[in-house]
C-alpha atoms as a PDB file:
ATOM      1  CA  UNK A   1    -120.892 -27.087 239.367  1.00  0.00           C
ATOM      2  CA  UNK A   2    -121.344 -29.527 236.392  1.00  0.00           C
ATOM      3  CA  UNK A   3    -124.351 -28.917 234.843  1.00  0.00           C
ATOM      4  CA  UNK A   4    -126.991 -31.641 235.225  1.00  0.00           C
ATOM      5  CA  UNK A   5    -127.968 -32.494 231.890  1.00  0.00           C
ATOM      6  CA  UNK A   6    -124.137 -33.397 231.194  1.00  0.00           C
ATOM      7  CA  UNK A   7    -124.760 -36.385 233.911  1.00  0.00           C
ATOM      8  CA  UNK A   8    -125.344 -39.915 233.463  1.00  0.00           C
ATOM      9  CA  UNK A   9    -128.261 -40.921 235.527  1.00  0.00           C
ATOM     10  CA  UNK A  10    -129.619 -44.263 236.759  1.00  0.00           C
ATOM     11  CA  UNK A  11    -133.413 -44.753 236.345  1.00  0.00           C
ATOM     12  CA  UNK A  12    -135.537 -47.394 237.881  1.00  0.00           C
ATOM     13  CA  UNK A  13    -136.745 -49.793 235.260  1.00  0.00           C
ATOM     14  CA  UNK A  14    -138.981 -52.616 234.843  1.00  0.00           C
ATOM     15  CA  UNK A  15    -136.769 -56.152 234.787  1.00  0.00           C
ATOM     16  CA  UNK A  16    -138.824 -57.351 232.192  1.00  0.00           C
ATOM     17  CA  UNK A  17    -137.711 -59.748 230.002  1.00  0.00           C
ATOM     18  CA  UNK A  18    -138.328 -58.853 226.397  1.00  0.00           C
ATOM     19  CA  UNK A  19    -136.109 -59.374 222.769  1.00  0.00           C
ATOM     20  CA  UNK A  20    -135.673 -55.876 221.883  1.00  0.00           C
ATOM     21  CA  UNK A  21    -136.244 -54.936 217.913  1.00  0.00           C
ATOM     22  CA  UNK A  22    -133.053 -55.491 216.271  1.00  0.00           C
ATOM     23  CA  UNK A  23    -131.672 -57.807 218.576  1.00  0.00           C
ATOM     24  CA  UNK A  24    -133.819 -60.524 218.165  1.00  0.00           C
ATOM     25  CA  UNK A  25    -130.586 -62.648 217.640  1.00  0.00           C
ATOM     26  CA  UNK A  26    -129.777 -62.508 221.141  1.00  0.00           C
ATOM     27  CA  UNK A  27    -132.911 -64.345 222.474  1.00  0.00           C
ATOM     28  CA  UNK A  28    -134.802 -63.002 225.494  1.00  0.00           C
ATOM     29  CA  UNK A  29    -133.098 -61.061 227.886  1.00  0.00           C
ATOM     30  CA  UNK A  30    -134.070 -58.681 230.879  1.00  0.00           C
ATOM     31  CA  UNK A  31    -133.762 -55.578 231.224  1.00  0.00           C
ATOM     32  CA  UNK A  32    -131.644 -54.434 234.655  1.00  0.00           C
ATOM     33  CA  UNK A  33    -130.591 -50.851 234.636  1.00  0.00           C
ATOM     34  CA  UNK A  34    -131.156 -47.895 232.539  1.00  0.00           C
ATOM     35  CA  UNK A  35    -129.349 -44.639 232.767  1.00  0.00           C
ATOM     36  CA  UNK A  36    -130.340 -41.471 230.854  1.00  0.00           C
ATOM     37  CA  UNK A  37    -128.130 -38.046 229.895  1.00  0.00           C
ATOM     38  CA  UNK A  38    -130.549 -35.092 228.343  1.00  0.00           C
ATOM     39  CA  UNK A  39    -132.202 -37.017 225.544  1.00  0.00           C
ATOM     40  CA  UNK A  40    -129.952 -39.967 225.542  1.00  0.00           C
ATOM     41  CA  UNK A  41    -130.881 -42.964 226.883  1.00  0.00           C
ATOM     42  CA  UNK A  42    -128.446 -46.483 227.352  1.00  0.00           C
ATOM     43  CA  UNK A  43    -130.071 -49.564 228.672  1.00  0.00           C
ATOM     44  CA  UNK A  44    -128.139 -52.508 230.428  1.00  0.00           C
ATOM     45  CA  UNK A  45    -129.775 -56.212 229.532  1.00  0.00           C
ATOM     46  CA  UNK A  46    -128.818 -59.317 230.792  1.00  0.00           C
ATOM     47  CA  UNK A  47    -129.023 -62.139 228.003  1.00  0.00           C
ATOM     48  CA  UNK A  48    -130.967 -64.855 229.490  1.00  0.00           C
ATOM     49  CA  UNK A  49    -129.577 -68.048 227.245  1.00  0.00           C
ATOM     50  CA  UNK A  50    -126.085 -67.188 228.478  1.00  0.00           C
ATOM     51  CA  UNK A  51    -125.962 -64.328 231.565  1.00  0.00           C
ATOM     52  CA  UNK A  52    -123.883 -62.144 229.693  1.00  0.00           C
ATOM     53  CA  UNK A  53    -124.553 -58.401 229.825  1.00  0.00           C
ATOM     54  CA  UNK A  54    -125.079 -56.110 226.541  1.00  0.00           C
ATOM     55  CA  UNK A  55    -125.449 -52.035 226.821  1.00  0.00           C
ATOM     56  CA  UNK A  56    -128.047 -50.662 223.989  1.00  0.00           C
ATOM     57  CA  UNK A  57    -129.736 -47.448 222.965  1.00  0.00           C
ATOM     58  CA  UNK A  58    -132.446 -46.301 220.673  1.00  0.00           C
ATOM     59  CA  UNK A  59    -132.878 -43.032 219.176  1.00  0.00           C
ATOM     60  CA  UNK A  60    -135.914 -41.067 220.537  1.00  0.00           C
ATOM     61  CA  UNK A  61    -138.443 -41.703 217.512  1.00  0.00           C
ATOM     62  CA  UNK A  62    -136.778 -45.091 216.243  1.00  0.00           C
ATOM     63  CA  UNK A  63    -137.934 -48.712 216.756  1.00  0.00           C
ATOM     64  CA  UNK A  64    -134.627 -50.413 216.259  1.00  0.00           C
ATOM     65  CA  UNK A  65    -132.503 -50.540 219.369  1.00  0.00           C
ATOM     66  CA  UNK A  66    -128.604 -50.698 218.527  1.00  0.00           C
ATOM     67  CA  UNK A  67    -125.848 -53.126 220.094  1.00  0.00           C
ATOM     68  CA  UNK A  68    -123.272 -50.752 221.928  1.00  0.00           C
ATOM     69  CA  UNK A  69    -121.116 -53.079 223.977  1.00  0.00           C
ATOM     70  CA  UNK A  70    -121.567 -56.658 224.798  1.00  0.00           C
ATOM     71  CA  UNK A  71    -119.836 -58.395 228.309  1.00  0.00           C
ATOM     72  CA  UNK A  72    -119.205 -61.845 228.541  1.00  0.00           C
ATOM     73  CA  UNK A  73    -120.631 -63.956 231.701  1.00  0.00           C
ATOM     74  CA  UNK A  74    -116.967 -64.708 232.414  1.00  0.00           C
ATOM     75  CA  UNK A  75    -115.627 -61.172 232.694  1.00  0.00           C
ATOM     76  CA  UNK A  76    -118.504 -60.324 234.977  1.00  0.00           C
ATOM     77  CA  UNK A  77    -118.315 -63.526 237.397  1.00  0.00           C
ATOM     78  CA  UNK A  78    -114.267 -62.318 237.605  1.00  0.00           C
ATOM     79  CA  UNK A  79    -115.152 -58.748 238.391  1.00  0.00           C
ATOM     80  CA  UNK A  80    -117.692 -60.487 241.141  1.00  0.00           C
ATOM     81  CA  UNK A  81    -115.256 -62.928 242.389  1.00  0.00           C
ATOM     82  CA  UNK A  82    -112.321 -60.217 242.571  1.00  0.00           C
ATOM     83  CA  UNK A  83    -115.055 -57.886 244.289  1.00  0.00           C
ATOM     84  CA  UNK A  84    -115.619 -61.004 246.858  1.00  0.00           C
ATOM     85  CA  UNK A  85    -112.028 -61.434 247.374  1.00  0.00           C
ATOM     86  CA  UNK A  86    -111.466 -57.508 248.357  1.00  0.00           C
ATOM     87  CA  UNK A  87    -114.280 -57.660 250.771  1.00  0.00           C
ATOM     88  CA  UNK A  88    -113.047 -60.979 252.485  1.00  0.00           C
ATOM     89  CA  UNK A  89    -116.326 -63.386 251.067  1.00  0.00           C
ATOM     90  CA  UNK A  90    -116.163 -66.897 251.131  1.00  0.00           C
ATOM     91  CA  UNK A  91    -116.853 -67.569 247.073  1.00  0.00           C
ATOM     92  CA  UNK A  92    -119.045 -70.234 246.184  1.00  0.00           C
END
């Protein structure tokens, strides 16, 4: 059995919107899933001024978050529409 702590976890979050410290130049986004591993902790945003989608951490005792991956609207509205396709959904 894997051991727990070597897991990625989804946590309930808030879906407030916010500009996280050190990404102020990304404007306001909200905050839609966060998933935690032991100490580590990766939070999903979606950008408000755009939709796209960025994945960030922050060290436990830092202020700053850091930019891990970013994901366009248009990659995400092609996973979505290929998802819609699959399951046989009219798309809009």
């Amino acid at each position: 059995m894997e051991n727990e702590l070597n897991k990625w976890i989804k946590q309930k979050c808030a879906h407030f919107t916010m500009i996280p410290f050190g990404l102020e130049d990304l404007g306001e986004m909200t905050e839609v899933s966060k998933f935690k591993k032991g100490e580590d902790i990766i939070t999903q945003y979606m950008i408000e001024s755009d939709h796209s989608y960025i994945f960030a951490e922050i060290d436990e005792g830092e202020t700053t978050w850091k930019l891990l991956s970013r994901i366009p609207d248009e990659i995400i509205r092609q996973i979505d529409y290929l998802a819609w396709e699959e399951e046989g959904i009219a798309i809009p």
